[in-house]
Protein backbone atom coordinates (compact mmCIF):
# COMPACT_ATOMS: atom_id res chain seq x y z
CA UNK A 1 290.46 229.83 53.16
CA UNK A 2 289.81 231.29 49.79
CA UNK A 3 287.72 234.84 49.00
CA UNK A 4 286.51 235.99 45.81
CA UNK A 5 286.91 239.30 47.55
CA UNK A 6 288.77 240.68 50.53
CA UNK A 7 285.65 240.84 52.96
CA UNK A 8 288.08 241.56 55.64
CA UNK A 9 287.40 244.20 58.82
CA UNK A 10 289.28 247.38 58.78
CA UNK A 11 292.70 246.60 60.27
CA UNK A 12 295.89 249.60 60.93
CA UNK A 13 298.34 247.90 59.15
CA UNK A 14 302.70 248.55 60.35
CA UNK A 15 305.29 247.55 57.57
CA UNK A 16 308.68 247.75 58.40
CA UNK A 17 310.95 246.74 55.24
CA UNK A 18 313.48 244.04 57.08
CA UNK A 19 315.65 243.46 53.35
CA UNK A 20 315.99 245.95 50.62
CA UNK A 21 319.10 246.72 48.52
CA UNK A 22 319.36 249.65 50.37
CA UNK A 23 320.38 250.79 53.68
CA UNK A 24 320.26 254.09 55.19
CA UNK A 25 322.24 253.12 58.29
CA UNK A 26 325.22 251.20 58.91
CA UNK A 27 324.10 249.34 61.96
CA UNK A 28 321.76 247.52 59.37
CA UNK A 29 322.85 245.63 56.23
CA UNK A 30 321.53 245.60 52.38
CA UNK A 31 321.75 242.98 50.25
CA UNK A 32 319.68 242.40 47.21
CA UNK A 33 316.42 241.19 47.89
CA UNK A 34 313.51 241.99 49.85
CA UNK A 35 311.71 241.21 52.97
CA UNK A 36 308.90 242.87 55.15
CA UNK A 37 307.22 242.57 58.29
CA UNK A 38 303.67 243.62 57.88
CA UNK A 39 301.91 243.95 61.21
CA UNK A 40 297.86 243.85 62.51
CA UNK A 41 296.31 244.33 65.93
CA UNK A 42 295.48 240.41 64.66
CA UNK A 43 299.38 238.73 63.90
CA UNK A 44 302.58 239.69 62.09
CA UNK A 45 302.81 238.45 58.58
CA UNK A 46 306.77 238.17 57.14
CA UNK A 47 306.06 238.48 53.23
CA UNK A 48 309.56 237.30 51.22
CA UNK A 49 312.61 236.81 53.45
CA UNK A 50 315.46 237.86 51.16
CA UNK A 51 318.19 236.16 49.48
CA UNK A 52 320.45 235.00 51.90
CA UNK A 53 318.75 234.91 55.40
CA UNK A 54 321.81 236.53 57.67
CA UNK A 55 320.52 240.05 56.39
CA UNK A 56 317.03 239.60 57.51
CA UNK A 57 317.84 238.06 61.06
CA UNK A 58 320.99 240.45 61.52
CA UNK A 59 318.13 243.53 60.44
CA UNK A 60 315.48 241.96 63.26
CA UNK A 61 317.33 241.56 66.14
CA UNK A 62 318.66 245.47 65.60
CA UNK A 63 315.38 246.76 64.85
CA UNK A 64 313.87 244.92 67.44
CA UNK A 65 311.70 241.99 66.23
CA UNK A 66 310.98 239.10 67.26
CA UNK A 67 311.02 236.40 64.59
CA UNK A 68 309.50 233.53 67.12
CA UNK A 69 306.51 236.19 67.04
CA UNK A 70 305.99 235.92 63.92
CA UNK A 71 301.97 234.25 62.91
CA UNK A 72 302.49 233.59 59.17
CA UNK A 73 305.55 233.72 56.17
CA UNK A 74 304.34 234.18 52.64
CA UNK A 75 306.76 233.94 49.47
CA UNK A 76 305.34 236.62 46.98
CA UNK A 77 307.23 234.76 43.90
CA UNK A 78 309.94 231.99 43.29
CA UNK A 79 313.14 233.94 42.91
CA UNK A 80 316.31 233.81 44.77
CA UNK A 81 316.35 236.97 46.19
CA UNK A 82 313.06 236.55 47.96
CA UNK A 83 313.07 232.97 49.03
CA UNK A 84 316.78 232.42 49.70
CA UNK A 85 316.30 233.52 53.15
CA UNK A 86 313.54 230.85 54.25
CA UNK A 87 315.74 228.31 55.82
CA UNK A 88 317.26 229.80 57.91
CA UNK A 89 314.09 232.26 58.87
CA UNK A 90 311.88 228.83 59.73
CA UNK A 91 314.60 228.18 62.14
CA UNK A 92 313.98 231.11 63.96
CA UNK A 93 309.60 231.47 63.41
CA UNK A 94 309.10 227.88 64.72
CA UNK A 95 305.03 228.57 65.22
CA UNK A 96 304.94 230.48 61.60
CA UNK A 97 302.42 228.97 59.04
CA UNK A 98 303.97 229.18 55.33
CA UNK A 99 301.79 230.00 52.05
CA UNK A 100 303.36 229.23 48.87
CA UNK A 101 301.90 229.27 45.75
CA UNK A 102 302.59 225.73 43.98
CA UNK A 103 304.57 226.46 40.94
CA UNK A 104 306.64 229.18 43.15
CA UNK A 105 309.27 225.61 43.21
CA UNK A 106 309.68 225.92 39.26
CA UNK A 107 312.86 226.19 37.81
CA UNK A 108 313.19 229.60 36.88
CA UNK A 109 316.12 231.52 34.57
CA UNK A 110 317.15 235.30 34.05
CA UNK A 111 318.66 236.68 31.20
CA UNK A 112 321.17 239.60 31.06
CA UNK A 113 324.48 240.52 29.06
CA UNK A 114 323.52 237.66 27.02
CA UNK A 115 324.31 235.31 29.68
CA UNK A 116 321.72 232.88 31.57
CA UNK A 117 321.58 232.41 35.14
CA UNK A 118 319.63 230.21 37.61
CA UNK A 119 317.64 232.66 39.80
CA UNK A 120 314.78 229.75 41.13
CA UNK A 121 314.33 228.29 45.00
CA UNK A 122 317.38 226.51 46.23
CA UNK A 123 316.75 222.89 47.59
CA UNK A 124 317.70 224.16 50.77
CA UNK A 125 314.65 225.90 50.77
CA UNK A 126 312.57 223.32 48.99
CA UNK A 127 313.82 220.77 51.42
CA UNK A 128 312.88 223.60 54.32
CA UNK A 129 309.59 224.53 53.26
CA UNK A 130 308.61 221.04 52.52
CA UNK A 131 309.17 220.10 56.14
CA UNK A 132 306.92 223.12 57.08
CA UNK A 133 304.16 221.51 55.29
CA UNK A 134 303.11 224.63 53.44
CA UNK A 135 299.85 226.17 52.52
CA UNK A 136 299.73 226.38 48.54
CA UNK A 137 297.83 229.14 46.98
CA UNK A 138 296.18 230.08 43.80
CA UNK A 139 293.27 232.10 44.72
CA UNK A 140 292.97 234.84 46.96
CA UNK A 141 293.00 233.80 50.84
CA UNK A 142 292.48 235.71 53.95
CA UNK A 143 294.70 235.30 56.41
CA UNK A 144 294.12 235.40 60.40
CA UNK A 145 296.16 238.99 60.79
CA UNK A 146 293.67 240.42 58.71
CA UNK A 147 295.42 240.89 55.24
CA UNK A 148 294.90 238.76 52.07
CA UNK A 149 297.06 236.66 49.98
CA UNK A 150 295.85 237.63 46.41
CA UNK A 151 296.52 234.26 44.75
CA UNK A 152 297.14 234.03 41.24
CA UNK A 153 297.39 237.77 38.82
CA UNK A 154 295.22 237.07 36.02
CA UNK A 155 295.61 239.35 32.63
CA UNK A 156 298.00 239.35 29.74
CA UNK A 157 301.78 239.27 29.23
CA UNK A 158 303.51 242.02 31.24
CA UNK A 159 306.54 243.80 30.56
CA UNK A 160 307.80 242.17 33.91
CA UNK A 161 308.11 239.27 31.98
CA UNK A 162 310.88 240.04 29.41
CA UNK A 163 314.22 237.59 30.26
CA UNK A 164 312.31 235.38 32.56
CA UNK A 165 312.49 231.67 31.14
CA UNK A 166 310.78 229.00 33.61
CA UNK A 167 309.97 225.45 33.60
CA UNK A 168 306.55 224.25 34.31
CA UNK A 169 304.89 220.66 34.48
CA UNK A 170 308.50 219.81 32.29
CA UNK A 171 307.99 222.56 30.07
CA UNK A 172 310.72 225.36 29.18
CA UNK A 173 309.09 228.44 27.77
CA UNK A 174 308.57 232.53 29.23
CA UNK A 175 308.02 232.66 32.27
CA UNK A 176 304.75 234.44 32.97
CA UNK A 177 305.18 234.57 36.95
CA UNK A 178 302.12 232.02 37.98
CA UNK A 179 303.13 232.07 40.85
CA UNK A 180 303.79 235.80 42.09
CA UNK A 181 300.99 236.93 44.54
CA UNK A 182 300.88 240.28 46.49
CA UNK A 183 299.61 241.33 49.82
CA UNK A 184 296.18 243.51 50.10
CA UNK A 185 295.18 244.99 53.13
CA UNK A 186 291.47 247.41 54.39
CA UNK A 187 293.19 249.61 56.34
CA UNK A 188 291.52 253.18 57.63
CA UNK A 189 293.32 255.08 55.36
CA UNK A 190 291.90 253.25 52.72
CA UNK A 191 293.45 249.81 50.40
CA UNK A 192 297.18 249.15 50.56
CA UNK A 193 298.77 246.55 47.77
CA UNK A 194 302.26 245.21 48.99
CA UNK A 195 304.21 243.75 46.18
CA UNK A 196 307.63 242.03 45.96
CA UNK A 197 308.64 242.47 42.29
CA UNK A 198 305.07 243.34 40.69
CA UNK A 199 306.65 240.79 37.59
CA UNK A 200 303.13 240.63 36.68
CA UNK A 201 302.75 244.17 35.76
CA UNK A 202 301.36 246.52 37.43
CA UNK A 203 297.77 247.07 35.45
CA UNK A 204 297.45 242.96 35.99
CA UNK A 205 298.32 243.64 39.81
CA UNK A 206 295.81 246.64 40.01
CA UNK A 207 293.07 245.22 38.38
CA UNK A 208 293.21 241.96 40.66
CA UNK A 209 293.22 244.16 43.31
CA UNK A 210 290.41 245.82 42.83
CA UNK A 211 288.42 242.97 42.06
CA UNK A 212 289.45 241.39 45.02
CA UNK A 213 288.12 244.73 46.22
CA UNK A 214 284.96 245.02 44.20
CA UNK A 215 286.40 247.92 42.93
CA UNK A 216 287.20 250.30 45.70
CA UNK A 217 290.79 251.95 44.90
CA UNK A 218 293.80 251.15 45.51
CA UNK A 219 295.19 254.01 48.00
CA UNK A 220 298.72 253.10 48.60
CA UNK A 221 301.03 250.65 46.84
CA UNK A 222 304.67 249.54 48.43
CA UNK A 223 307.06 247.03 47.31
CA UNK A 224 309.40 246.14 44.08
CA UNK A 225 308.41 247.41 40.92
CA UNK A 226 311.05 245.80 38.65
CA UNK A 227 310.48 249.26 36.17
CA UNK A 228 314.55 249.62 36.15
CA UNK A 229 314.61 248.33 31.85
CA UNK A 230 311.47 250.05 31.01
CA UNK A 231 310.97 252.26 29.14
CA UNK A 232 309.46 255.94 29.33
CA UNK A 233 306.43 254.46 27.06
CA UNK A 234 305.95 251.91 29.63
CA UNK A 235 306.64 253.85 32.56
CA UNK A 236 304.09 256.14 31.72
CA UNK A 237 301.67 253.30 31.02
CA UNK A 238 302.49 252.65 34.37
CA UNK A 239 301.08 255.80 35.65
CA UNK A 240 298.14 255.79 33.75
CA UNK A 241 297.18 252.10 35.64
CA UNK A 242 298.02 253.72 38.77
CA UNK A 243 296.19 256.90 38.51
CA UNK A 244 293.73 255.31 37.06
CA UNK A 245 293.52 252.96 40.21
CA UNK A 246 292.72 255.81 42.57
CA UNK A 247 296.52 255.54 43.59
CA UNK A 248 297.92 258.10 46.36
CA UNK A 249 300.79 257.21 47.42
CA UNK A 250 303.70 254.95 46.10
CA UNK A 251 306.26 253.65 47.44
CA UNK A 252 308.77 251.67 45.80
CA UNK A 253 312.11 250.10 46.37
CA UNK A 254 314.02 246.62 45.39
CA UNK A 255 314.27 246.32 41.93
CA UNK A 256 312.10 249.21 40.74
CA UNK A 257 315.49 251.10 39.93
CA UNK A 258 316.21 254.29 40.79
CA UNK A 259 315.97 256.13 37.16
CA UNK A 260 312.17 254.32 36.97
CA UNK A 261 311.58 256.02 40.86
CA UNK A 262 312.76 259.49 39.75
CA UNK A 263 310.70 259.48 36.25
CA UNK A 264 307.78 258.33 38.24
CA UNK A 265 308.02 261.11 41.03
CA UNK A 266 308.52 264.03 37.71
CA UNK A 267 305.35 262.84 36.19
CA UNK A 268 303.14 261.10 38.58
CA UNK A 269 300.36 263.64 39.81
CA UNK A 270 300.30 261.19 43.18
CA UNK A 271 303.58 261.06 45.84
CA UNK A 272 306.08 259.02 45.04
CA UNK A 273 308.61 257.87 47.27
CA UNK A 274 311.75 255.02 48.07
CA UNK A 275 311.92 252.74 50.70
CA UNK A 276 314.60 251.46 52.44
CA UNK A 277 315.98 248.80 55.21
CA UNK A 278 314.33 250.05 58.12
CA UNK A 279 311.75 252.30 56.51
CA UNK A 280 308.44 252.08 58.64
CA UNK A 281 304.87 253.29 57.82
CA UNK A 282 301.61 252.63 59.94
CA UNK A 283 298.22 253.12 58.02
């Protein structure tokens, strides 16, 4: 089901962020990790599913959804803290179709304080996804709700990549996030790009985008930035991509970091705002 471009109808496209380290209210829980339900007239697509799985079911049954109603799950990269969740979610979206991208099972290390930690799929969640027979990935795919799986970011190194170590086909080296793929949907108020950590970088993410696009811009971006180490240089650089993408609106949460949010809402001549667990938009 792969597109060298997104060639998908207009669709109005409902997120509703499920898992984000924030929450507003106290009827819902945080944890860190993310997790949204992204919604078409079409299906209900659950991209990432958190880190733990009891925040993102506890979330849906307050706010409301159904997780049996729920068409397809897609992983946007192999971390912890947005796979952890998928046993226990498959459990409760029996009819769900999975996309993975292959190497999102690589062994995969973060580095902080000097110390090294495994941050990769469990085997619970191999083990669960295997049984699911999953859909692997690598270019960009339309899916039946009307949004597209971009497949693999091409472009150079990233500044998402810095203390990221992974192991691929048995070899240990940086890793340059293969793996990570966003979410782009045609909506009528123009292109939205929903990303989980954006490890890639954002100009990589952009400029797939709008090839995927054949060039039309990129009107809203959502999702996980990971900007919270960068610095003002970068952040800025940052800008530039966006701006440069045609972007209006930005909305970021996760592990964008809340000094990188502020900076970007100072200097950004577009809107910049946060999301949270529960936050809802419709396009």
């Amino acid at each position: 089901m792969a597109t060298d471009n997104v060639a998908q109808p207009k669709e109005t496209l409902k997120i509703l962020v499920l898992v984000d380290n924030v929450s507003t209210r106290k009827d819902l829980r945080s944890e860190h990790g993310f997790s949204a339900l992204l919604e078409t007239d079409r299906g209900r697509l659950l991209f990432d599913v958190g880190s733990s799985g009891d925040a993102v079911l506890a979330n849906a049954a307050v706010l409301g959804v159904d997780l049996t109603e729920v068409d397809a799950i897609a992983l946007s990269h192999g971390h912890y803290d947005h796979t952890g969740g998928l046993a226990k979610v498959l459990e409760e979206a029996p009819r769900a179709t999975l996309y993975v991208h292959p190497e999102t099972a690589a062994k995969r290390w973060g580095s902080r304080l000097g110390f090294r930690k495994s941050i990769g799929v469990s085997q619970r969640v191999l083990r669960a996804a295997e049984r699911r027979k999953p859909v692997l990935v690598t270019a960009p795919t339309a899916l039946p709700m009307g949004v597209t799986l971009s497949g693999t970011i091409p472009g150079p190194a990233s500044p998402g990549e810095k203390g990221f170590t992974a192991e691929i086909a048995g070899v240990r080296g940086v890793d340059r996030f293969v793996d990570e793929m966003f979410v782009l949907a045609e909506t009528p108020g123009g292109v939205v790009l929903v990303t989980g950590c954006c490890h890639r970088g954002l100009a990589n993410t952009l400029n797939h985008a709008r090839t995927m696009t054949a060039g039309r811009d990129v009107v809203t971006v959502v999702g996980g930035l990971h900007m919270a180490r960068l610095t003002h240089t970068e952040l800025d650089a940052a800008i530039a991509a966006l701006q440069s993408a045609g972007t209006a609106q930005l909305i970021a949460g996760h592990c964008t970091g809340k000094d990188a949010v502020a900076y970007l809402a100072e200097h950004a001549s577009f809107n910049v705002e946060s999301f949270h667990v529960g936050f809802t938009r419709t396009w």
